[in-house]
Protein backbone atom coordinates (compact mmCIF):
# COMPACT_ATOMS: atom_id res chain seq x y z
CA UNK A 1 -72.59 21.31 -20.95
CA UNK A 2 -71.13 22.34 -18.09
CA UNK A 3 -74.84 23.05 -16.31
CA UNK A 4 -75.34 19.46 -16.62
CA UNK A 5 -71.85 18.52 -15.64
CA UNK A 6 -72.36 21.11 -12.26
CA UNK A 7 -73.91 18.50 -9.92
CA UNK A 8 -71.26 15.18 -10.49
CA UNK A 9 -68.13 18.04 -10.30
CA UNK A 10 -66.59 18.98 -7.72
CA UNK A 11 -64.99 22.85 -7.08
CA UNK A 12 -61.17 21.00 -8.34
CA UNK A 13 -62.74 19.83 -11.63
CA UNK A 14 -60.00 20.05 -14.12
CA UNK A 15 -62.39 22.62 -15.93
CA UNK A 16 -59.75 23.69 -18.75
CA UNK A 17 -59.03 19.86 -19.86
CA UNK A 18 -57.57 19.51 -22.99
CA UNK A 19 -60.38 18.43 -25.54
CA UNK A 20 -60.45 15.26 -26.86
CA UNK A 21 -59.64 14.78 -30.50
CA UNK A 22 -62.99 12.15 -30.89
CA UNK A 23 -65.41 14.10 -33.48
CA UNK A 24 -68.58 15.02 -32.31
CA UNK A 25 -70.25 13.30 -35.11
CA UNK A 26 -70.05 9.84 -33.58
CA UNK A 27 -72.67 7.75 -32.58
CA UNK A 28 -73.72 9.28 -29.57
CA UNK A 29 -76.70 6.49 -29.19
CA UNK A 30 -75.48 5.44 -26.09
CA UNK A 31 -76.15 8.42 -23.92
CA UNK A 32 -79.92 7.86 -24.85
CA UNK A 33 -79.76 4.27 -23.79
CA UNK A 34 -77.74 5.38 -20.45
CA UNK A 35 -80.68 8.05 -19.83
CA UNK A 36 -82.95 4.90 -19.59
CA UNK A 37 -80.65 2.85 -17.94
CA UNK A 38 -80.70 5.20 -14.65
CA UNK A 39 -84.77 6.36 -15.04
CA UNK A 40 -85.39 3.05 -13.73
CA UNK A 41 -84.59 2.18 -9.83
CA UNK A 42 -83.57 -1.78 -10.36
CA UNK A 43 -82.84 -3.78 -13.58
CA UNK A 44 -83.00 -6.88 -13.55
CA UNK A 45 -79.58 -9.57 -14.14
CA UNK A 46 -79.94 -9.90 -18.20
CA UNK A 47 -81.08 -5.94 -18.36
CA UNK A 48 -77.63 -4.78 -16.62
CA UNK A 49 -75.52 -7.60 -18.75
CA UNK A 50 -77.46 -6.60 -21.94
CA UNK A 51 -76.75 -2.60 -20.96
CA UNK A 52 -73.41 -4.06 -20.53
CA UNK A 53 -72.65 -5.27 -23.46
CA UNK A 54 -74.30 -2.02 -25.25
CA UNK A 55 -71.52 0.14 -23.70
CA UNK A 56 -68.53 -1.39 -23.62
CA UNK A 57 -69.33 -1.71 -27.36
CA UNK A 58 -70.10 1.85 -27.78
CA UNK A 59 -67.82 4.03 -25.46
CA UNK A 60 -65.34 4.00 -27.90
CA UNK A 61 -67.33 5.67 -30.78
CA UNK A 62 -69.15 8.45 -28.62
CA UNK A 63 -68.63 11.73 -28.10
CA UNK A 64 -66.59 13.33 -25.48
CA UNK A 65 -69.69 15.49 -24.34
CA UNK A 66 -71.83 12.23 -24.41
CA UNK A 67 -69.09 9.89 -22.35
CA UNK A 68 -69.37 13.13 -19.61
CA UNK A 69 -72.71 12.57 -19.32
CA UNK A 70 -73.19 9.39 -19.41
CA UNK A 71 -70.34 9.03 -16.44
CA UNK A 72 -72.12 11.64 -14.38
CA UNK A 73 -75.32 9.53 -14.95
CA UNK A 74 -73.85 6.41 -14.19
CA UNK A 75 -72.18 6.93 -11.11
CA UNK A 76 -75.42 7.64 -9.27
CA UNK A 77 -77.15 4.41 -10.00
CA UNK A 78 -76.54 0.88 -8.10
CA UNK A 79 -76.40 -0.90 -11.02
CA UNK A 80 -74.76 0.29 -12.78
CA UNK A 81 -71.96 -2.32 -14.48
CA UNK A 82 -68.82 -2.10 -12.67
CA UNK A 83 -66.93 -2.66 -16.53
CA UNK A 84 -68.38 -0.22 -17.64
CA UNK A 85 -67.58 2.38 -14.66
CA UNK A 86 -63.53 1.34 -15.03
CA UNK A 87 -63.62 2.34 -19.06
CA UNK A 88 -65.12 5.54 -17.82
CA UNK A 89 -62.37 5.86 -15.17
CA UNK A 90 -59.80 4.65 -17.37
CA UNK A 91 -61.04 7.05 -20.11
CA UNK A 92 -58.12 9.80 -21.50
CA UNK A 93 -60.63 12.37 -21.45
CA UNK A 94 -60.14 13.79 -17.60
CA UNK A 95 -63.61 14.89 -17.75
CA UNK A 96 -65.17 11.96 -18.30
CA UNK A 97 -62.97 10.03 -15.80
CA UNK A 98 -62.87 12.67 -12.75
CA UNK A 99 -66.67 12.16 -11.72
CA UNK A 100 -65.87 8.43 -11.72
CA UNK A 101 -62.68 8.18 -10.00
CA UNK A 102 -63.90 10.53 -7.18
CA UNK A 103 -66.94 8.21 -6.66
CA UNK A 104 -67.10 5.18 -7.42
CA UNK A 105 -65.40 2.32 -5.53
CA UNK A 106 -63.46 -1.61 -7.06
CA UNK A 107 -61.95 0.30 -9.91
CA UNK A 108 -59.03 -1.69 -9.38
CA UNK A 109 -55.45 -1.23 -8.55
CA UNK A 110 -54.23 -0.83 -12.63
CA UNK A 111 -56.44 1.90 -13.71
CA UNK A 112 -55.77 3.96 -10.33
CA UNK A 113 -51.85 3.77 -10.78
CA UNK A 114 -52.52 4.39 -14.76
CA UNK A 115 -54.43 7.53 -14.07
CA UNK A 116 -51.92 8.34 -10.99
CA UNK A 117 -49.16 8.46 -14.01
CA UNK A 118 -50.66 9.66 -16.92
CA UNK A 119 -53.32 12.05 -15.36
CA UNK A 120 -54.10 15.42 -14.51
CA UNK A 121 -52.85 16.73 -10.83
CA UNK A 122 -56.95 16.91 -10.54
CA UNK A 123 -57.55 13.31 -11.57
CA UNK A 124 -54.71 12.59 -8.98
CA UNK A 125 -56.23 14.46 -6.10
CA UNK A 126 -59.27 12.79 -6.52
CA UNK A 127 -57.51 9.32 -6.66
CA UNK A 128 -55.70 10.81 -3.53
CA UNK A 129 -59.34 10.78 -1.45
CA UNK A 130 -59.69 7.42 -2.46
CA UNK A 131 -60.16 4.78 0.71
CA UNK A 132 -58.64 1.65 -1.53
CA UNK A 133 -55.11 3.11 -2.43
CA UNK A 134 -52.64 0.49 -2.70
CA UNK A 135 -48.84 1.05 -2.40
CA UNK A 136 -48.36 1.03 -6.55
CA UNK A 137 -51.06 3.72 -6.47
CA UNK A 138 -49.52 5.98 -3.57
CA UNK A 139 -46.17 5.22 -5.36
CA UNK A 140 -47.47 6.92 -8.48
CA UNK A 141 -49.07 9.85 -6.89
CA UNK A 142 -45.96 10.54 -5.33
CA UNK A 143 -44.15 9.95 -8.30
CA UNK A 144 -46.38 12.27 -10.24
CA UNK A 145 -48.34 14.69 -8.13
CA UNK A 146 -48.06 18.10 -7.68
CA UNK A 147 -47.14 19.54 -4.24
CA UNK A 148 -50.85 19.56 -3.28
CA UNK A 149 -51.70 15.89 -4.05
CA UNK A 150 -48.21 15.15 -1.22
CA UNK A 151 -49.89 17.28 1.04
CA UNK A 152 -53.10 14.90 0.74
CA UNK A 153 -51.25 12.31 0.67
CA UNK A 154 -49.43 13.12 4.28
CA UNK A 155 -52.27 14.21 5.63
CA UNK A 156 -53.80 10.62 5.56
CA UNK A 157 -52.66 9.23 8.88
CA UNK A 158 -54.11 5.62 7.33
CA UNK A 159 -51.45 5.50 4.52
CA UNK A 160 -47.77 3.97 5.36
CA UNK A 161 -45.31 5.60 3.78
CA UNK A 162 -43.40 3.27 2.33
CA UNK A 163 -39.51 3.84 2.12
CA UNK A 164 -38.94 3.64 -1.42
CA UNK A 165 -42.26 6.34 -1.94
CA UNK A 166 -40.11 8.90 1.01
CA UNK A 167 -37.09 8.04 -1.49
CA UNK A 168 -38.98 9.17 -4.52
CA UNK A 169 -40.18 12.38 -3.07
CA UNK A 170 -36.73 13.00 -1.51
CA UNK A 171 -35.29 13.13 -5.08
CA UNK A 172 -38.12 15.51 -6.69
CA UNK A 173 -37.04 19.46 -6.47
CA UNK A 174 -38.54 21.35 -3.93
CA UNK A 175 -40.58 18.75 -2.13
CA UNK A 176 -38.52 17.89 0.50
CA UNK A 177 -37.56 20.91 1.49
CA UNK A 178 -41.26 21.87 1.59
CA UNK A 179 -42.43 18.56 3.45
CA UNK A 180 -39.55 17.59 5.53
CA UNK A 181 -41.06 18.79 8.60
CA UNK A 182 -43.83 16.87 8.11
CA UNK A 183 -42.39 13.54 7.22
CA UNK A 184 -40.06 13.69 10.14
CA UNK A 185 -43.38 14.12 12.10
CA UNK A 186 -44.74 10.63 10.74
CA UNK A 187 -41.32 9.43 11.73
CA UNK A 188 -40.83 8.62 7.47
CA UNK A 189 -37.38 10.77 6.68
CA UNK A 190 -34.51 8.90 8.39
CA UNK A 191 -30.67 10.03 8.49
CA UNK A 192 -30.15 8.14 5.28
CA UNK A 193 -32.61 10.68 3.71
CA UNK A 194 -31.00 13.51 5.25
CA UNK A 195 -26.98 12.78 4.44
CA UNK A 196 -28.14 11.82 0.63
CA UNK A 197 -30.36 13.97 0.04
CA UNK A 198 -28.86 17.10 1.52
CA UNK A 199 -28.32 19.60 -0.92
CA UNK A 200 -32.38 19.83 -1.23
CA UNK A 201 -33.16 20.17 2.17
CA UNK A 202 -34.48 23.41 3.77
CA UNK A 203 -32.55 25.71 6.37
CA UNK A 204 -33.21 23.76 9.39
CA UNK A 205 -33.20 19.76 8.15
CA UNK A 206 -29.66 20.82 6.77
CA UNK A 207 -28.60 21.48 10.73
CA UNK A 208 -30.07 18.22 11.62
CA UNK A 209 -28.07 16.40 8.41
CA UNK A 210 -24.91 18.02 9.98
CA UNK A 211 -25.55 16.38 13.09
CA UNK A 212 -26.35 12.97 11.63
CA UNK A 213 -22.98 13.41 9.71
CA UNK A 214 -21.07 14.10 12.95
CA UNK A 215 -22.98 11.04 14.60
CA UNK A 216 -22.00 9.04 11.66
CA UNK A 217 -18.85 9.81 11.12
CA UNK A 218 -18.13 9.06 15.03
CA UNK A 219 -19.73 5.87 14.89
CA UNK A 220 -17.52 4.70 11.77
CA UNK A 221 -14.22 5.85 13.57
CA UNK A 222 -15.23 3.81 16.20
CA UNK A 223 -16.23 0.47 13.77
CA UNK A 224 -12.65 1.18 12.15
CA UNK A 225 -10.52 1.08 15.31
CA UNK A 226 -9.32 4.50 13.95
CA UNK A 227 -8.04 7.11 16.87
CA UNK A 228 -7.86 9.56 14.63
CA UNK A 229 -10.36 11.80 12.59
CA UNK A 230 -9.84 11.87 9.20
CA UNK A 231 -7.44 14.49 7.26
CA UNK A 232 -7.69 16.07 4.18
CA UNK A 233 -6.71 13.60 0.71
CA UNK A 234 -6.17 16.60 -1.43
CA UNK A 235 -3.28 18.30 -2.13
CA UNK A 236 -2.41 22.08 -0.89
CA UNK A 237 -1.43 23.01 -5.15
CA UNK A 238 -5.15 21.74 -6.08
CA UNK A 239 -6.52 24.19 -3.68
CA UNK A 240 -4.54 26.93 -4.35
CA UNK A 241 -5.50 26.63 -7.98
CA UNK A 242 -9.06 26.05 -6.99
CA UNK A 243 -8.81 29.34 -5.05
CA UNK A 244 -7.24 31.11 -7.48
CA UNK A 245 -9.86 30.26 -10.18
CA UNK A 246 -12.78 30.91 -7.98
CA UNK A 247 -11.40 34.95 -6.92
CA UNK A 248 -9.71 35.37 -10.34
CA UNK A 249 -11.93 33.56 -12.96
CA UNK A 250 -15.31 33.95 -11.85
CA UNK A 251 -18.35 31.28 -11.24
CA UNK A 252 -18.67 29.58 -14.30
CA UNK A 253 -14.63 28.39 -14.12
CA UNK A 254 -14.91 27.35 -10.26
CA UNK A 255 -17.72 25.24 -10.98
CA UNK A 256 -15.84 22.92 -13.63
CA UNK A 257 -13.01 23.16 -11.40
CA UNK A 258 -15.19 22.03 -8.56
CA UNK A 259 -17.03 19.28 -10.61
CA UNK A 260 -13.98 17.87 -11.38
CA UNK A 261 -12.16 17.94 -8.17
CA UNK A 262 -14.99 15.92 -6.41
CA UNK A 263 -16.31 14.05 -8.79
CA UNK A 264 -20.21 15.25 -8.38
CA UNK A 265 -22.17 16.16 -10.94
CA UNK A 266 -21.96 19.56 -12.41
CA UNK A 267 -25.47 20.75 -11.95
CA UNK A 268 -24.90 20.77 -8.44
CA UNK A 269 -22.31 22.54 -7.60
CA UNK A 270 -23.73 24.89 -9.96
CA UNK A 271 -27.47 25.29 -7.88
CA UNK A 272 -24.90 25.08 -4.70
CA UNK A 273 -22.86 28.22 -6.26
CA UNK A 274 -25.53 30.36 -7.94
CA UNK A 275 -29.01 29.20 -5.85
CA UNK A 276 -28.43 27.35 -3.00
CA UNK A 277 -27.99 28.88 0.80
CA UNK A 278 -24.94 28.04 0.91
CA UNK A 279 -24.56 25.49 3.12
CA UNK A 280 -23.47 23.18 0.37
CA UNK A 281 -21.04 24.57 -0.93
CA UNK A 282 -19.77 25.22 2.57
CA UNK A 283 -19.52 21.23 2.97
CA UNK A 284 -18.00 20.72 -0.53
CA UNK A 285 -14.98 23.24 0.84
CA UNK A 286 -14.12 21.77 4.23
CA UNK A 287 -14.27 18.65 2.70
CA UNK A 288 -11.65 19.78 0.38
CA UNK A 289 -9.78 20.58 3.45
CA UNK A 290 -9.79 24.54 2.22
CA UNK A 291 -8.86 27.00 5.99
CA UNK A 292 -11.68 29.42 7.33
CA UNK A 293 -9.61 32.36 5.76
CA UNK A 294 -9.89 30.53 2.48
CA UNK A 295 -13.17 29.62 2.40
CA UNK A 296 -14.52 32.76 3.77
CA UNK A 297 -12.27 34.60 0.74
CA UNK A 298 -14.28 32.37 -1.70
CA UNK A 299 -17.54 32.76 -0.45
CA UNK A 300 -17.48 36.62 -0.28
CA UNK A 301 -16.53 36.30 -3.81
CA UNK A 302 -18.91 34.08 -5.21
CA UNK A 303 -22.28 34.65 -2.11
CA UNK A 304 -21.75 37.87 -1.49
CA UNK A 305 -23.35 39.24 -3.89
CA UNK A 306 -26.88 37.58 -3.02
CA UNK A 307 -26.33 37.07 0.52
CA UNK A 308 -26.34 39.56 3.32
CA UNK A 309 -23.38 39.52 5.56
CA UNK A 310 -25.09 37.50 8.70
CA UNK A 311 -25.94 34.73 6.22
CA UNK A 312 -21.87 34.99 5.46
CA UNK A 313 -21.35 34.54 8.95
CA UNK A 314 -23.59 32.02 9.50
CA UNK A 315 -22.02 29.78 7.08
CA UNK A 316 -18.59 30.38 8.36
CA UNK A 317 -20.04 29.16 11.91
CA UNK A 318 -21.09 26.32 10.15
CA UNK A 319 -17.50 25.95 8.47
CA UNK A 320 -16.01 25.95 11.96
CA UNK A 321 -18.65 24.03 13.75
CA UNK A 322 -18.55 20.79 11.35
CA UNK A 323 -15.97 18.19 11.13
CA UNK A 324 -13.48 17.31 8.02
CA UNK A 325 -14.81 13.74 8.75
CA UNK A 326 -18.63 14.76 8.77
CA UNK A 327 -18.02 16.71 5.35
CA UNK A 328 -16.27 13.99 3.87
CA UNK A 329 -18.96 11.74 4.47
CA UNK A 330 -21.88 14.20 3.21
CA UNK A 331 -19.70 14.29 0.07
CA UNK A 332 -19.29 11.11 -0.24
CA UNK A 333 -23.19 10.16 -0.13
CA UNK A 334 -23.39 12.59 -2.88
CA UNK A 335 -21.04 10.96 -5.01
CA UNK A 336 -22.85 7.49 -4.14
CA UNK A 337 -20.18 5.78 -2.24
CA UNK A 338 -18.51 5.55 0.81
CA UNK A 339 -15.09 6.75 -0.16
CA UNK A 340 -15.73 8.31 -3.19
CA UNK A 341 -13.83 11.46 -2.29
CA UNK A 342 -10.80 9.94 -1.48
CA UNK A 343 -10.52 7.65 -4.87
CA UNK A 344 -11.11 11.35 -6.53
CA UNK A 345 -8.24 11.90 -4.56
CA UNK A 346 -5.81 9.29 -6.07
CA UNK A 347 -7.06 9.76 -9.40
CA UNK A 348 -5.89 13.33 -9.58
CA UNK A 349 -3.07 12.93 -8.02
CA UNK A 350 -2.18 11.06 -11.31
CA UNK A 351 -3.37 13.51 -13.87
CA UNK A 352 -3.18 16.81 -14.81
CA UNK A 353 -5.49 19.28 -12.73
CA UNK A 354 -6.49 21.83 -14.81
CA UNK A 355 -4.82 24.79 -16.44
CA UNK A 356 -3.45 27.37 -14.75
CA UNK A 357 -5.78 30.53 -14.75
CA UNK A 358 -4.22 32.69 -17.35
CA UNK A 359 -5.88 35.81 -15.55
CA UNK A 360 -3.46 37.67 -13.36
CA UNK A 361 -3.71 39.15 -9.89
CA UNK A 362 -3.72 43.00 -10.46
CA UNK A 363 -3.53 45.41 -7.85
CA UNK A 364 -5.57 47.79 -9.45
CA UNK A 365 -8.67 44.53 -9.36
CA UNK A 366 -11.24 46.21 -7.17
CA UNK A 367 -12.95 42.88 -6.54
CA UNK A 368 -9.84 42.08 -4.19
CA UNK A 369 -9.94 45.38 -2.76
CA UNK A 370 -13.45 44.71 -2.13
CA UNK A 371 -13.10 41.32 -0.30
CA UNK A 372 -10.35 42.44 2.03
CA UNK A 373 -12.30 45.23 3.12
CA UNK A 374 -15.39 43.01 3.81
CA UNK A 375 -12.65 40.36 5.11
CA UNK A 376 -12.15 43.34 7.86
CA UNK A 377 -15.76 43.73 8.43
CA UNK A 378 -16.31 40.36 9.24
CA UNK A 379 -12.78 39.74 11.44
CA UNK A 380 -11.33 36.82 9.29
CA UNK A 381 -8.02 35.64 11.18
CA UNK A 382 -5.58 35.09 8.69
């Protein structure tokens, strides 16, 4: 099979596609009537309606071997009937429909985006070559495709980016911080994307975020008539207790108490704890209104263990560097509203916080031994 397959394929034929669960005992009549079909150069009108006809009434009830074939075969001939090319294309079998959706132009905006969605990442790459992509189509390859079919995707200066396609991709792990660069370059990812989207962008769109935060947060002092930049909404007894939960009671207690005091969703502060850079959970603490001492106390204890101690500088320069007000309003875009933070705020100021850490400071704990000496090491002010 695959000898006769070789010379429709391409080298990113989805080779191990799963086999169809058609038995090999149907009526596999039309592949002899196809092999005719194409042995002649022109057919005349009635012949191509009458091969037509044949087909459409026989696709469903031949083999998956025989609809390969016969949609190698087919694609290679002028006449052949464009209904019968978009069953082929639209076929579940991703054998059968690659050699037609890499070659063979009007299949039509629904069976693109229905192959985009349901389809293999190779089925999508070769939709992604396609010259008559529509916006539904890009929107489901983006949607859907692997990071390779993105990188086709932005590599096709003739495709528009729509916004709500740059939102989609923004919200899918680990693209954006793999193709932020480049949809900056086609002028696609705009502050919006950066504030919102922030905890999944890479190392250096994450400095640019901070500065469209600061920018931001200027611009709405300046809309609000306010003088003054905005101070911390949450009580100094809420961050002691957050403190002491995150030195005393380990990861898994400072990330409920976390979740709860700003109101974002557990998973992450948990990535921003036990994955991320750090940078995240940097902005989560100044927007908190935590000190430098504090913060860099809690970061030893929680970081240090997978982050050398430049990166622990690092994020305390970014600690320093970034304003209550820009924090707040990162924060806030996470929760999904402008002043989410400081109705969190108000509502805990109304209920009880959580309970007190029933763990005790011990002299004898070497983990506080251990983050005072590294507290000296790095030359935390106190």
């Amino acid at each position: 099979m695959t000898r006769m397959l070789a010379p429709c394929l391409t080298e990113d034929t989805p080779a191990n596609s799963a086999k169809s669960v058609r038995s090999p005992q149907k009526n596999d009549v039309l592949l002899s009537a196809t092999s005719l079909f194409v042995s002649r150069e022109t057919h005349e009108p009635r012949d191509i309606t009458v091969f037509r006809e044949l087909a459409l009434n026989l696709l469903p009830q031949t083999s998956d071997d025989a609809r390969r074939k016969i949609a190698c075969h087919l694609i290679r001939h002028p006449d052949s009937p464009v209904e019968v090319l978009k069953a082929l294309g639209a076929d579940e079998d991703a054998l059968t429909a690659y050699p037609v959706l890499r070659n063979s132009p009007g299949l039509g905006e629904e069976i693109l985006t229905l192959q985009a969605e349901r389809g293999t990442d190779s089925l999508r790459k070769a939709i992604a070559d396609r010259s008559d992509l529509t916006d539904p189509v890009i929107l489901a390859l983006g949607r859907h495709g692997d990071s390779d079919v993105i990188s086709q995707l932005l590599a096709r200066p003739d495709i528009t980016l729509s916004e709500e396609l740059v939102s989609r991709l923004c919200e899918r792990a680990g693209i954006l911080s793999r193709f932020g660069d480049e949809l900056i370059a086609r002028k696609a990812l705009k502050s919006e994307h950066l504030l919102t989207h922030f905890p999944r962008l890479g190392a250096d769109l994450r400095k640019e975020a901070i500065a469209s935060a600061e920018l931001s947060s200027l611009v709405q002092m300046a809309r609000s008539g306010v003088q003054k930049p905005p101070r911390p909404v949450f009580k100094q007894d809420l961050l002691q207790r957050i403190e002491t939960t995150a030195l005393s009671d380990g990861k898994t207690a400072f990330i409920e108490a976390m979740t709860y005091a700003l109101g974002l969703p557990q998973d992450l502060i948990q990535r921003a704890v036990e994955i991320d850079t750090g940078e995240t959970l940097i902005v989560c603490l100044k927007a908190l209104g935590f000190t430098e001492a504090v913060t860099g106390r809690i970061i030893i204890r929680l970081l240090g263990a997978r982050l050398p101690l430049p990166a622990i500088r690092d994020l305390l320069d970014i600690f320093v560097n970034i304003s209550h007000g820009a924090a707040l309003l990162l924060v806030n875009r996470w929760i999904g509203g402008p002043d989410g933070l400081e109705r969190k705020a108000e509502e805990i100021r109304h209920q009880p916080v959580f309970q007190e850490s029933t763990k005790q400071r011990s002299g004898a704990d070497t983990s506080w031994q251990e983050i005072e000496e590294i507290e000296k090491i790095l030359h935390f002010g106190s």
